[in-house]
Structure formats: structure tokens, C-alpha cells
PDB file of N, CA and C in Angstrom:
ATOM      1  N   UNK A   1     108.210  99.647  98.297  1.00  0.00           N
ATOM      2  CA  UNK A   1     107.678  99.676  96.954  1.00  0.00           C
ATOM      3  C   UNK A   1     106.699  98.523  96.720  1.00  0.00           C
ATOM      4  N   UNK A   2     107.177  97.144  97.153  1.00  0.00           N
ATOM      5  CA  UNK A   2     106.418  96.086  96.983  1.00  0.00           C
ATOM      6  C   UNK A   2     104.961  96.316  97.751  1.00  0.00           C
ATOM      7  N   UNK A   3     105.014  96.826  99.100  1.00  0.00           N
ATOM      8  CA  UNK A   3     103.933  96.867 100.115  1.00  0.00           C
ATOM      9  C   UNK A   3     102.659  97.993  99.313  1.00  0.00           C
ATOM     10  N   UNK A   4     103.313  99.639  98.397  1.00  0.00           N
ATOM     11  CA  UNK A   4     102.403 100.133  97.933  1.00  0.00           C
ATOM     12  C   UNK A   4     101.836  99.300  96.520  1.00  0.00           C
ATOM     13  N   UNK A   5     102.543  98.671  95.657  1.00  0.00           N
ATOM     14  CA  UNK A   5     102.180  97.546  94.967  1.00  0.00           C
ATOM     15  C   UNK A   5     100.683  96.726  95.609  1.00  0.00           C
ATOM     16  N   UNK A   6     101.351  96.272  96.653  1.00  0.00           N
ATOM     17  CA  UNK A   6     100.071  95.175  96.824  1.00  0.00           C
ATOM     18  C   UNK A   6      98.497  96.125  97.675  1.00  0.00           C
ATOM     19  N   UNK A   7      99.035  97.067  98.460  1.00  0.00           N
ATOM     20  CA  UNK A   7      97.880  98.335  98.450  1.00  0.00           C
ATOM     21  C   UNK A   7      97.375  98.536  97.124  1.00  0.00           C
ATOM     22  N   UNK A   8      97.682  98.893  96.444  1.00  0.00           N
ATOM     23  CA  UNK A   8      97.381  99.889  95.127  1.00  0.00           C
ATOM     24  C   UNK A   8      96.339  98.685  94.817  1.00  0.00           C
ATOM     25  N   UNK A   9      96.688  97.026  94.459  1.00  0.00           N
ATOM     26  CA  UNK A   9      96.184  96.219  94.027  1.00  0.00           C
ATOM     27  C   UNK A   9      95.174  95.761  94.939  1.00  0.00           C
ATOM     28  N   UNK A  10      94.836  95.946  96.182  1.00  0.00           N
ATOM     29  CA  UNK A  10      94.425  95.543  96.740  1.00  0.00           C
ATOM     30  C   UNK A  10      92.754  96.740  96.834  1.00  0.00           C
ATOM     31  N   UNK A  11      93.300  97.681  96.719  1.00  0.00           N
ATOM     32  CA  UNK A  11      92.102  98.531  96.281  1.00  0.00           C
ATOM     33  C   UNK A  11      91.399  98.880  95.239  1.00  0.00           C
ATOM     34  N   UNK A  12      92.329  98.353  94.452  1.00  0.00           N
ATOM     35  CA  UNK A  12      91.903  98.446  92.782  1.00  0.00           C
ATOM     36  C   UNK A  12      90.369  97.033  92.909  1.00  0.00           C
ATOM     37  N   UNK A  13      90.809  96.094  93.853  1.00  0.00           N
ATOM     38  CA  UNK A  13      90.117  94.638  93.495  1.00  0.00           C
ATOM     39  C   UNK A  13      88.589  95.122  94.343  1.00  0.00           C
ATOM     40  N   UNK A  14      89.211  96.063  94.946  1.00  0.00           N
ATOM     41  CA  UNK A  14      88.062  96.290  96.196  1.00  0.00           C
ATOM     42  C   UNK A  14      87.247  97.173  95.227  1.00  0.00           C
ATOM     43  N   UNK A  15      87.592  98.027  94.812  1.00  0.00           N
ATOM     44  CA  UNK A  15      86.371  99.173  94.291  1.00  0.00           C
ATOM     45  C   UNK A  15      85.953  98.641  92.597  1.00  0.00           C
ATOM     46  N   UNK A  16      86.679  97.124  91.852  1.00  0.00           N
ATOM     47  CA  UNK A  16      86.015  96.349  90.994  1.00  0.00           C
ATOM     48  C   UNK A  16      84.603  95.713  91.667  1.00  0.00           C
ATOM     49  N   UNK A  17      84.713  95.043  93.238  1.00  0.00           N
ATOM     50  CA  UNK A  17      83.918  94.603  93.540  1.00  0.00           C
ATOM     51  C   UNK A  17      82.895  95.658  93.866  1.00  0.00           C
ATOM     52  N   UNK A  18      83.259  96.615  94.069  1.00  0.00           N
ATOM     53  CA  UNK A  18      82.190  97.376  94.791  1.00  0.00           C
ATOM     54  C   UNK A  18      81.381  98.029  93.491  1.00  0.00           C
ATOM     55  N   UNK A  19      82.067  98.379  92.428  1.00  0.00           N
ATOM     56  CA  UNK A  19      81.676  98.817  91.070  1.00  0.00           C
ATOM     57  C   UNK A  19      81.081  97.656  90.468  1.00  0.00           C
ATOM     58  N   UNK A  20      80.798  96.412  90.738  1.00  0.00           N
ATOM     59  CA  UNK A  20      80.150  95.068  90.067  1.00  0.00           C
ATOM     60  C   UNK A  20      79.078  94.649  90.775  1.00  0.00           C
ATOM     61  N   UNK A  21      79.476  94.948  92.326  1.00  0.00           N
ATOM     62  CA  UNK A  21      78.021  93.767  93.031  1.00  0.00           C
ATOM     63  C   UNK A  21      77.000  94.536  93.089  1.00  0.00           C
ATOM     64  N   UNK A  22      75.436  93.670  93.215  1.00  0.00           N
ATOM     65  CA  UNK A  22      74.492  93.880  93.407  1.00  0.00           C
ATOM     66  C   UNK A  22      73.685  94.153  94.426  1.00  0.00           C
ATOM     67  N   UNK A  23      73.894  95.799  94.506  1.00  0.00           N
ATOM     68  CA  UNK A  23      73.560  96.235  95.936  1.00  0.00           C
ATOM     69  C   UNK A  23      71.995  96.851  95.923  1.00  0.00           C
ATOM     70  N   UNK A  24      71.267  95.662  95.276  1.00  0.00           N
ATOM     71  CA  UNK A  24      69.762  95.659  95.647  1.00  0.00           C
ATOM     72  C   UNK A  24      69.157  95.420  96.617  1.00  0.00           C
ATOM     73  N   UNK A  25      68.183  95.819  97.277  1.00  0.00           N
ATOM     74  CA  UNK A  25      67.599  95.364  98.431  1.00  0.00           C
ATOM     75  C   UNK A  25      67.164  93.958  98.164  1.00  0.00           C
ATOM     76  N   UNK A  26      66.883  93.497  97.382  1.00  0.00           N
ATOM     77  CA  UNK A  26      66.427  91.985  97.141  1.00  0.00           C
ATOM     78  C   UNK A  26      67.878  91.098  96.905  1.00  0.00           C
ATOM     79  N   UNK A  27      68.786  92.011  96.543  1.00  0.00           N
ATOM     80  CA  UNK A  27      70.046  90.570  97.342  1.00  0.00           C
ATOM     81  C   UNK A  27      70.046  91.038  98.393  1.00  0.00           C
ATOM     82  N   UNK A  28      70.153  91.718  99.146  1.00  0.00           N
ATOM     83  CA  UNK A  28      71.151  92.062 100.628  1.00  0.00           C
ATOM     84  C   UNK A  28      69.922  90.979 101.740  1.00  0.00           C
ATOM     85  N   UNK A  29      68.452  90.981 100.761  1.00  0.00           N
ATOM     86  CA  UNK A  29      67.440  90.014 102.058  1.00  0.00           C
ATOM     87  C   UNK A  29      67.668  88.396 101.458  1.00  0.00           C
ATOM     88  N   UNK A  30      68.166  88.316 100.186  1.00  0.00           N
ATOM     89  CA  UNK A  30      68.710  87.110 100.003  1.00  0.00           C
ATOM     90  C   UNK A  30      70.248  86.688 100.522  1.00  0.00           C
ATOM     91  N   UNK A  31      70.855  87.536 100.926  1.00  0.00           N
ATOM     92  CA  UNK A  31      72.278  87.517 101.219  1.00  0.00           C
ATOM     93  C   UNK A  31      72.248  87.353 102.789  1.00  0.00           C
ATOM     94  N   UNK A  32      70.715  88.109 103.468  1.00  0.00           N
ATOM     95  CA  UNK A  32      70.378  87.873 104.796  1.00  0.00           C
ATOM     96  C   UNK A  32      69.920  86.344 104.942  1.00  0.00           C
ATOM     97  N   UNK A  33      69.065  86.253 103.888  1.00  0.00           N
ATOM     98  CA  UNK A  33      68.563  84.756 104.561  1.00  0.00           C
ATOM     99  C   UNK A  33      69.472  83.389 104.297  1.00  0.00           C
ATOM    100  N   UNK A  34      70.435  83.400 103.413  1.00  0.00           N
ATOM    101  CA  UNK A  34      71.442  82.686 103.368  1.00  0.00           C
ATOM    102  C   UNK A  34      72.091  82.758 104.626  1.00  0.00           C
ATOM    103  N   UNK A  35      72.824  83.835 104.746  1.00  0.00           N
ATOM    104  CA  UNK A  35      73.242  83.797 106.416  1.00  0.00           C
ATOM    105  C   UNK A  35      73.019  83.228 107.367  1.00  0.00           C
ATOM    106  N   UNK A  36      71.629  83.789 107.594  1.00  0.00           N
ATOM    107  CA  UNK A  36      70.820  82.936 108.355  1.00  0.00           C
ATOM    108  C   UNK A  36      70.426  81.502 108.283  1.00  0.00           C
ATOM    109  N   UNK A  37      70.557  81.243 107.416  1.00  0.00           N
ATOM    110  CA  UNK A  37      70.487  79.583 106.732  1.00  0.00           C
ATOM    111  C   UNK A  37      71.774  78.571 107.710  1.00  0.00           C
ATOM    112  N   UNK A  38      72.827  79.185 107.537  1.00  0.00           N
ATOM    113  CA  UNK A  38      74.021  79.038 107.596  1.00  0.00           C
ATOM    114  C   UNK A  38      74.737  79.502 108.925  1.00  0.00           C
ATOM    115  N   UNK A  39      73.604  80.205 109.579  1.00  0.00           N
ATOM    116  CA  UNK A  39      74.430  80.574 110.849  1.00  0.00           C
ATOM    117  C   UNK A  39      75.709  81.210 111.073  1.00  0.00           C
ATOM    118  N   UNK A  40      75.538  81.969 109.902  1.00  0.00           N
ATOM    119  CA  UNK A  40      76.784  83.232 110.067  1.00  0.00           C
ATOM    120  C   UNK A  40      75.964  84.916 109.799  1.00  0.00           C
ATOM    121  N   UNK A  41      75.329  85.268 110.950  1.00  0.00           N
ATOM    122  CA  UNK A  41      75.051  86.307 110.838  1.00  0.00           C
ATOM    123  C   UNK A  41      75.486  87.390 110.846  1.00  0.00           C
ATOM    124  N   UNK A  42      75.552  88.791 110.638  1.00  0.00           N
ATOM    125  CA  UNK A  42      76.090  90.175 110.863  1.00  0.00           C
ATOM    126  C   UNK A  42      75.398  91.149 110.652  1.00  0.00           C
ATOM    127  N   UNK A  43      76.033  92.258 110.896  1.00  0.00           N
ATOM    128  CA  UNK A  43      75.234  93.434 110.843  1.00  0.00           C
ATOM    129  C   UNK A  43      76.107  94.309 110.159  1.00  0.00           C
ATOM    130  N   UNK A  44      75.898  94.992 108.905  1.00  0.00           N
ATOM    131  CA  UNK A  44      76.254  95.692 107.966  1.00  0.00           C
ATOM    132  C   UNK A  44      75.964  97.147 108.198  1.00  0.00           C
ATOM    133  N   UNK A  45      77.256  97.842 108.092  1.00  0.00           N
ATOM    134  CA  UNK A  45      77.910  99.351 108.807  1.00  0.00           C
ATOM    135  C   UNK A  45      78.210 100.203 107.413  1.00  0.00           C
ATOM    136  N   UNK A  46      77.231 101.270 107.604  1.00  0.00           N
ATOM    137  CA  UNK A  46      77.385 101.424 105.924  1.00  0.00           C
ATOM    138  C   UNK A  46      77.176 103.175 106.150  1.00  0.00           C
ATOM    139  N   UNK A  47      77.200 104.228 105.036  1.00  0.00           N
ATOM    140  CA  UNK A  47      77.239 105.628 105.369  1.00  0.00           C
ATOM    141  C   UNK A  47      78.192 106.469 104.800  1.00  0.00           C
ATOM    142  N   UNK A  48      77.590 107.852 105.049  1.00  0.00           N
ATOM    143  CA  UNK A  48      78.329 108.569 103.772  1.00  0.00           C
ATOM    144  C   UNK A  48      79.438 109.617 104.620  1.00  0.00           C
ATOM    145  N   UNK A  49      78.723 110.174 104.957  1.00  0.00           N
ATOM    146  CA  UNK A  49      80.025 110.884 105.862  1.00  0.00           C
ATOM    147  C   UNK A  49      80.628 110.419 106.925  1.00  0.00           C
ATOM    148  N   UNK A  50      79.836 109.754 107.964  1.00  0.00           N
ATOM    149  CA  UNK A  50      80.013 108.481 108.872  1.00  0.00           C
ATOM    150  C   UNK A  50      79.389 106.867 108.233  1.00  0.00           C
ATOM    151  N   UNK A  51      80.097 105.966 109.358  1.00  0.00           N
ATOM    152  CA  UNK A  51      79.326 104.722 109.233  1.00  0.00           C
ATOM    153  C   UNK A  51      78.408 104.715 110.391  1.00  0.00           C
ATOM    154  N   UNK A  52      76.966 104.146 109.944  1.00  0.00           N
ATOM    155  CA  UNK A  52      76.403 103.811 111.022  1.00  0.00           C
ATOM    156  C   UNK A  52      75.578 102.173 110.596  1.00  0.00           C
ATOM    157  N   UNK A  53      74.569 101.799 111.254  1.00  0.00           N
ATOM    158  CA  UNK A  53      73.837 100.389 110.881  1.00  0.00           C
ATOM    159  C   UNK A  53      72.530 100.736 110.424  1.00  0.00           C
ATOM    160  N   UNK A  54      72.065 101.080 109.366  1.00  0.00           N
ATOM    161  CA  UNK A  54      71.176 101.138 108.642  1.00  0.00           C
ATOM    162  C   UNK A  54      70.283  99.945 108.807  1.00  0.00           C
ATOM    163  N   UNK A  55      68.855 100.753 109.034  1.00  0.00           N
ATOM    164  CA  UNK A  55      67.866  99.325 109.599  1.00  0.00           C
ATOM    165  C   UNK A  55      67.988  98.724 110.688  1.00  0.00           C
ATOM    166  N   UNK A  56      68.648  99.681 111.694  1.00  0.00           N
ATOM    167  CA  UNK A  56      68.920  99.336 112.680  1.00  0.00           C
ATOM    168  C   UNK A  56      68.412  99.920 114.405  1.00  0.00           C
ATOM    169  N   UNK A  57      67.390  99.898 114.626  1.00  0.00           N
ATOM    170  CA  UNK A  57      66.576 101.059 115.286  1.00  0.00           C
ATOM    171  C   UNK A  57      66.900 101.068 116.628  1.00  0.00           C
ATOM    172  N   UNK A  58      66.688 102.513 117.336  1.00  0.00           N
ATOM    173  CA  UNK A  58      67.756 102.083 118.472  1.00  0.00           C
ATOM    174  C   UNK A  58      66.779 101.387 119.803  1.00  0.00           C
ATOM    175  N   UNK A  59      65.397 100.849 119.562  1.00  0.00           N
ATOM    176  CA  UNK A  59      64.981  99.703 120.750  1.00  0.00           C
ATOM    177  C   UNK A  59      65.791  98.134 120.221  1.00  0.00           C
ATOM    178  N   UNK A  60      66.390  97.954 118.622  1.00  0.00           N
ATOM    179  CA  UNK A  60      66.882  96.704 118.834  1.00  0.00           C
ATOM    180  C   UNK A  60      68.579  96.860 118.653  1.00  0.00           C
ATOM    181  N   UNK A  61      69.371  97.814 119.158  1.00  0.00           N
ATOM    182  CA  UNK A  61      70.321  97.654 119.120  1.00  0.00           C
ATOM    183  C   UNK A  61      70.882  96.363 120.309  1.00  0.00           C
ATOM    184  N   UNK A  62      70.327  96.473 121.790  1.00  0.00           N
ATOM    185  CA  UNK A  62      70.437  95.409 121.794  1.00  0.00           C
ATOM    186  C   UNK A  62      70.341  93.854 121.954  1.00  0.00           C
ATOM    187  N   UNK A  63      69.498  93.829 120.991  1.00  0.00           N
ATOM    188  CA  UNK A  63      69.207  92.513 120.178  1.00  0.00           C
ATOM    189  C   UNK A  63      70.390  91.897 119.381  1.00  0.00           C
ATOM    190  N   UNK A  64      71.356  92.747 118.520  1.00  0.00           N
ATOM    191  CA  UNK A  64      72.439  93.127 117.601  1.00  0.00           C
ATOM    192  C   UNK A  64      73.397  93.346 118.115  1.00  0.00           C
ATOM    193  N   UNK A  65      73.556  93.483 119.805  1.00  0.00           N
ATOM    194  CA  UNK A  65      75.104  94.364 120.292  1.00  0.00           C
ATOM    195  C   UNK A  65      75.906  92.643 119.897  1.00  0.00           C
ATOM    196  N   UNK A  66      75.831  92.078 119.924  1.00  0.00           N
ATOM    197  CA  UNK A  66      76.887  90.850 119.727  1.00  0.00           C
ATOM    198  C   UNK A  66      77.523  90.416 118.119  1.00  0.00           C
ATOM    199  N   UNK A  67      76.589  90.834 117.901  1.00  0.00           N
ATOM    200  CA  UNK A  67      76.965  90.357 116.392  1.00  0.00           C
ATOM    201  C   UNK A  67      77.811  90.869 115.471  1.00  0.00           C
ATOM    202  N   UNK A  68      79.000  90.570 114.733  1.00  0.00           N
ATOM    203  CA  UNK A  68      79.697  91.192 114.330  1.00  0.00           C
ATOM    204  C   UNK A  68      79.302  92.263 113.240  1.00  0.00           C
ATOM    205  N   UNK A  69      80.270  93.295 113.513  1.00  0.00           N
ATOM    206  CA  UNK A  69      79.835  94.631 112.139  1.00  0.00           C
ATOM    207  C   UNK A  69      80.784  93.944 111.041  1.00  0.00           C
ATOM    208  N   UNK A  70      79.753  94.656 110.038  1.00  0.00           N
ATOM    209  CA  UNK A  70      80.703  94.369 108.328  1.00  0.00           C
ATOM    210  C   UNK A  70      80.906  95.505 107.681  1.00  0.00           C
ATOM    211  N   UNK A  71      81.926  96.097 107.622  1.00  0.00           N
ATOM    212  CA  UNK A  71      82.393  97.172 106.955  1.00  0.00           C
ATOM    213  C   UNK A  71      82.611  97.369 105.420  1.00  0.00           C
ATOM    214  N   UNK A  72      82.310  96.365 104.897  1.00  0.00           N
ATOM    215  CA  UNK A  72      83.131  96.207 103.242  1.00  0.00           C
ATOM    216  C   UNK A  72      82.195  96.886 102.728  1.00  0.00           C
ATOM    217  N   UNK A  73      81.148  97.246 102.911  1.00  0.00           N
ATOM    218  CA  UNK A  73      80.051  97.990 101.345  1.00  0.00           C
ATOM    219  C   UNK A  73      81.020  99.525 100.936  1.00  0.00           C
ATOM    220  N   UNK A  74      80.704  99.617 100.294  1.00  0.00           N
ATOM    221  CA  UNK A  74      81.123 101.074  99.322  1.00  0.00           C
ATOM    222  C   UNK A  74      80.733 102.262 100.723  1.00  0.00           C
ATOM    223  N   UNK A  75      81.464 103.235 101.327  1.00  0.00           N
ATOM    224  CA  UNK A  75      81.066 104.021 102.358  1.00  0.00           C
ATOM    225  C   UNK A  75      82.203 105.298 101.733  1.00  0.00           C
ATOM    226  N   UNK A  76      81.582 106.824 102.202  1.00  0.00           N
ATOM    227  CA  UNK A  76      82.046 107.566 101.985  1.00  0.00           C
ATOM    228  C   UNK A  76      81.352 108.871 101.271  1.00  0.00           C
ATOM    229  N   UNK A  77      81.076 110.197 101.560  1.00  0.00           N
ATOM    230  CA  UNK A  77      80.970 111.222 100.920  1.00  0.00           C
ATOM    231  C   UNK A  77      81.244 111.150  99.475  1.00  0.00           C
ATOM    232  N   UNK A  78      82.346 110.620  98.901  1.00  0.00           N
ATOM    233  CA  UNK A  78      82.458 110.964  97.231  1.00  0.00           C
ATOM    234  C   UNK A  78      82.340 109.467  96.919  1.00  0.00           C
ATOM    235  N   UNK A  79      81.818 108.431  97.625  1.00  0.00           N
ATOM    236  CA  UNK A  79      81.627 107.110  96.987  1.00  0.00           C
ATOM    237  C   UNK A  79      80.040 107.191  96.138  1.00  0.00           C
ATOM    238  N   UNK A  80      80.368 106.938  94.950  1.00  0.00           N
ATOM    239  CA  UNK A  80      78.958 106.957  94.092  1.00  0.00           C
ATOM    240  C   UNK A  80      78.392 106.288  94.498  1.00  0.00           C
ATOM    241  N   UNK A  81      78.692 104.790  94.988  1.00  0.00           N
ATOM    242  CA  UNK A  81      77.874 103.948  94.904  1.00  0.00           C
ATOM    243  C   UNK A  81      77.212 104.087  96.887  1.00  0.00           C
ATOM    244  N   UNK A  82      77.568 104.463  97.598  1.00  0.00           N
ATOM    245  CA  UNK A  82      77.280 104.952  99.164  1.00  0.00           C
ATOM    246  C   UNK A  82      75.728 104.710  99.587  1.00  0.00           C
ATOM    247  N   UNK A  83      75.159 105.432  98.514  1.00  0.00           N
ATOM    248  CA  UNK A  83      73.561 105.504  98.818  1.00  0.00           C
ATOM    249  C   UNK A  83      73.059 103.873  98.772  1.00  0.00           C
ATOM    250  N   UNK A  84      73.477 103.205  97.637  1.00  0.00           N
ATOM    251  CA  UNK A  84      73.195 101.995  97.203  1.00  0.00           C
ATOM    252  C   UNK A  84      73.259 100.787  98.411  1.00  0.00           C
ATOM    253  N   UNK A  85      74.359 101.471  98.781  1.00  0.00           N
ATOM    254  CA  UNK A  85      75.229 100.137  99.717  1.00  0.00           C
ATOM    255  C   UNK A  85      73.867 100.639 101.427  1.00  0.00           C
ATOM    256  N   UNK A  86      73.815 101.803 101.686  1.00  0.00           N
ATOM    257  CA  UNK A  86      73.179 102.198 102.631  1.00  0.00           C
ATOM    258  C   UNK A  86      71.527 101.528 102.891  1.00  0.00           C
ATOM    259  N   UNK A  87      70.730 101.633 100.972  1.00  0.00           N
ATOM    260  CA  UNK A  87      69.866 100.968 101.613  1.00  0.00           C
ATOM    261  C   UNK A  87      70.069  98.972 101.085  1.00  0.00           C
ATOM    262  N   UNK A  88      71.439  98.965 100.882  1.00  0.00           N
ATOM    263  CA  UNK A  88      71.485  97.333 100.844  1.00  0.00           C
ATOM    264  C   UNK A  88      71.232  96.957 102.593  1.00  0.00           C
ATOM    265  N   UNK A  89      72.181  97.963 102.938  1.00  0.00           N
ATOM    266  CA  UNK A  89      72.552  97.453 104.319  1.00  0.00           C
ATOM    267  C   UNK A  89      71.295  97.277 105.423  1.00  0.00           C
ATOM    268  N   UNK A  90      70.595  98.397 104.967  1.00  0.00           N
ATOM    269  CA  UNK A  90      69.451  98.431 105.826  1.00  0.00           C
ATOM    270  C   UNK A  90      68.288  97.415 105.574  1.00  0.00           C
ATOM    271  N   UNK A  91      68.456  96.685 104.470  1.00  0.00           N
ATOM    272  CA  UNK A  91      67.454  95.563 104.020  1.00  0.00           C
ATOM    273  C   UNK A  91      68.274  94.493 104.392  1.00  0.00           C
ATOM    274  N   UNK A  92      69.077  93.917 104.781  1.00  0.00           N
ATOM    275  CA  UNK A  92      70.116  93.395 105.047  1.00  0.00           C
ATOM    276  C   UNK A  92      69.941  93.194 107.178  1.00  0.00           C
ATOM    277  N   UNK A  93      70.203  94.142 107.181  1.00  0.00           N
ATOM    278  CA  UNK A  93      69.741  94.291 108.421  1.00  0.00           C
ATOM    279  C   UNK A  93      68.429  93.973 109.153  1.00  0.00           C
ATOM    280  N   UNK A  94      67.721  94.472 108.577  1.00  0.00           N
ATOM    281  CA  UNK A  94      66.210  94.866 108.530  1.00  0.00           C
ATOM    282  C   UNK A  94      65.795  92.943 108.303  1.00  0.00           C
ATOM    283  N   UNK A  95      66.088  92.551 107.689  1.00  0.00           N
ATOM    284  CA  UNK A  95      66.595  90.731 107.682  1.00  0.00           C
ATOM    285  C   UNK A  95      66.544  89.673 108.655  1.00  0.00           C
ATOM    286  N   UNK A  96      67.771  90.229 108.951  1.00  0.00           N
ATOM    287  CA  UNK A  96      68.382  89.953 110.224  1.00  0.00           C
ATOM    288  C   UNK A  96      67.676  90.351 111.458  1.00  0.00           C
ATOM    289  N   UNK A  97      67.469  91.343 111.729  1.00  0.00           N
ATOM    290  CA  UNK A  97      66.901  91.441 113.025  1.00  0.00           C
ATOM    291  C   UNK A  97      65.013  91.071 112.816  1.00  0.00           C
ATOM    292  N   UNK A  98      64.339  90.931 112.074  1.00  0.00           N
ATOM    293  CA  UNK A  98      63.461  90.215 111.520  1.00  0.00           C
ATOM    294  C   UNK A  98      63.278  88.379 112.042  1.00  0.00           C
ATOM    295  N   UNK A  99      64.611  88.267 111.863  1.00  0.00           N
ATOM    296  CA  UNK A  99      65.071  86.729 111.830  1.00  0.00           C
ATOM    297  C   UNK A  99      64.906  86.632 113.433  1.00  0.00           C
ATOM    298  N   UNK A 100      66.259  87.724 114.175  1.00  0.00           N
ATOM    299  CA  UNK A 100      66.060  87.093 115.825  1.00  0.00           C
ATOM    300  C   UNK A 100      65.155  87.851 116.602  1.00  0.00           C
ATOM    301  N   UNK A 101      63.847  88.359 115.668  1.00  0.00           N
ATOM    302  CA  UNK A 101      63.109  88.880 117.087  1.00  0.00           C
ATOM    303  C   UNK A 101      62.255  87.211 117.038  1.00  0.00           C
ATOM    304  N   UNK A 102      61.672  86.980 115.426  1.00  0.00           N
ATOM    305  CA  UNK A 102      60.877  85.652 115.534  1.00  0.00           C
ATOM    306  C   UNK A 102      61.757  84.275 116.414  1.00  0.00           C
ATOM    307  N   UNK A 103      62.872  84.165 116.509  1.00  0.00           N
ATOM    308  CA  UNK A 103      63.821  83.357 117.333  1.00  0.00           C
ATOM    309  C   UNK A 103      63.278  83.308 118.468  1.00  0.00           C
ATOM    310  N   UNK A 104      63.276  84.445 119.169  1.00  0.00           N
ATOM    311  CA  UNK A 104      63.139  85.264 120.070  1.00  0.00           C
ATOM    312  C   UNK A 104      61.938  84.625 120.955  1.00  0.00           C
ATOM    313  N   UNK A 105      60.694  84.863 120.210  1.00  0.00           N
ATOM    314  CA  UNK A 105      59.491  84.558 120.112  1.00  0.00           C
ATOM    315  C   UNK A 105      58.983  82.951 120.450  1.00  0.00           C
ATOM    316  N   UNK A 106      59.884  82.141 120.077  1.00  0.00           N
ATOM    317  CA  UNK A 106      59.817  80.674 120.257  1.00  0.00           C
ATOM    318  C   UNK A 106      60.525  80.034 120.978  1.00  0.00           C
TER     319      UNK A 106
END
């Protein structure tokens, strides 16, 4: 009883956040370049019937095979917010791999 308690609550907090944040393309490249600031990069796994990596093209997958996936955006067929999170992710991405081709380069 206690364990569906803290489920129940634990998804309730999840789909507040997902129903509140700002899944603009102009945070997800501010949310990229912080990252990058900070040296905690990732790659954001996002999608409606599947997950896949949005902004993620397949000559730089691997550029990206190391880096950890992030699963938390809103994903799913009946998730309203899905589309949103898809092109966060891909600006987000699109960021990021932006960031280590110029790395790359020097």
C-alpha cells in the first residue's frame, strides 16, 4: 500500500513537472549551453510512439555513442505535451552536437 502511495506520488510530481516546464527550443539551447558550460553533457531521448534522439543524424551518432541518454521529457502517443518535448530535444541536441563537432575541430 505504502509502495503504490509513493508511485502514485511520484508520478503525480513527474507529470506537474512536465505540465510546468518550458519546453521551448530556446531553453533546451540554453539548457544545452549550460551543460556544456559545466561539463555535464547528454543526449535527450524523446518520441511518441517510440523514443528516439531527435536532432540527432545518423553520420553523428557516433560522435554521441558515449554520452548518456535522458529519458525524463514528456514521451508517449497520448502525452499532450510529446510534440513539445520532441522538438525541445532536438534543439537540445542539435546544441550539443554543435558544441563537439567545433571541439572536434581544435
Amino acid at each position: 500500500m505504502i509502495l503504490r502511495l509513493l508511485l502514485l506520488l511520484m508520478l503525480s510530481v513527474m507529470s506537474l513537472f512536465a505540465a510546468t516546464a518550458d519546453l521551448s527550443p530556446d531553453a533546451a539551447r540554453a539548457e544545452a549551453r549550460r551543460g556544456i558550460s559545466a561539463g555535464h553533457i547528454k543526449i535527450y531521448v524523446a518520441g511518441t510512439e517510440y523514443g528516439y534522439e531527435p536532432g540527432v543524424e545518423k553520420h553523428d551518432r557516433t560522435l554521441v555513442s558515449k554520452l548518456p541518454r535522458d529519458r525524463s521529457l514528456p514521451m508517449g502517443c497520448t502525452v499532450p505535451r510529446a510534440s513539445e518535448a520532441i522538438d525541445y530535444a532536438g534543439a537540445y541536441n542539435r546544441e550539443i552536437i554543435r558544441s563537439l563537432r567545433s571541439a572536434k575541430r581544435h
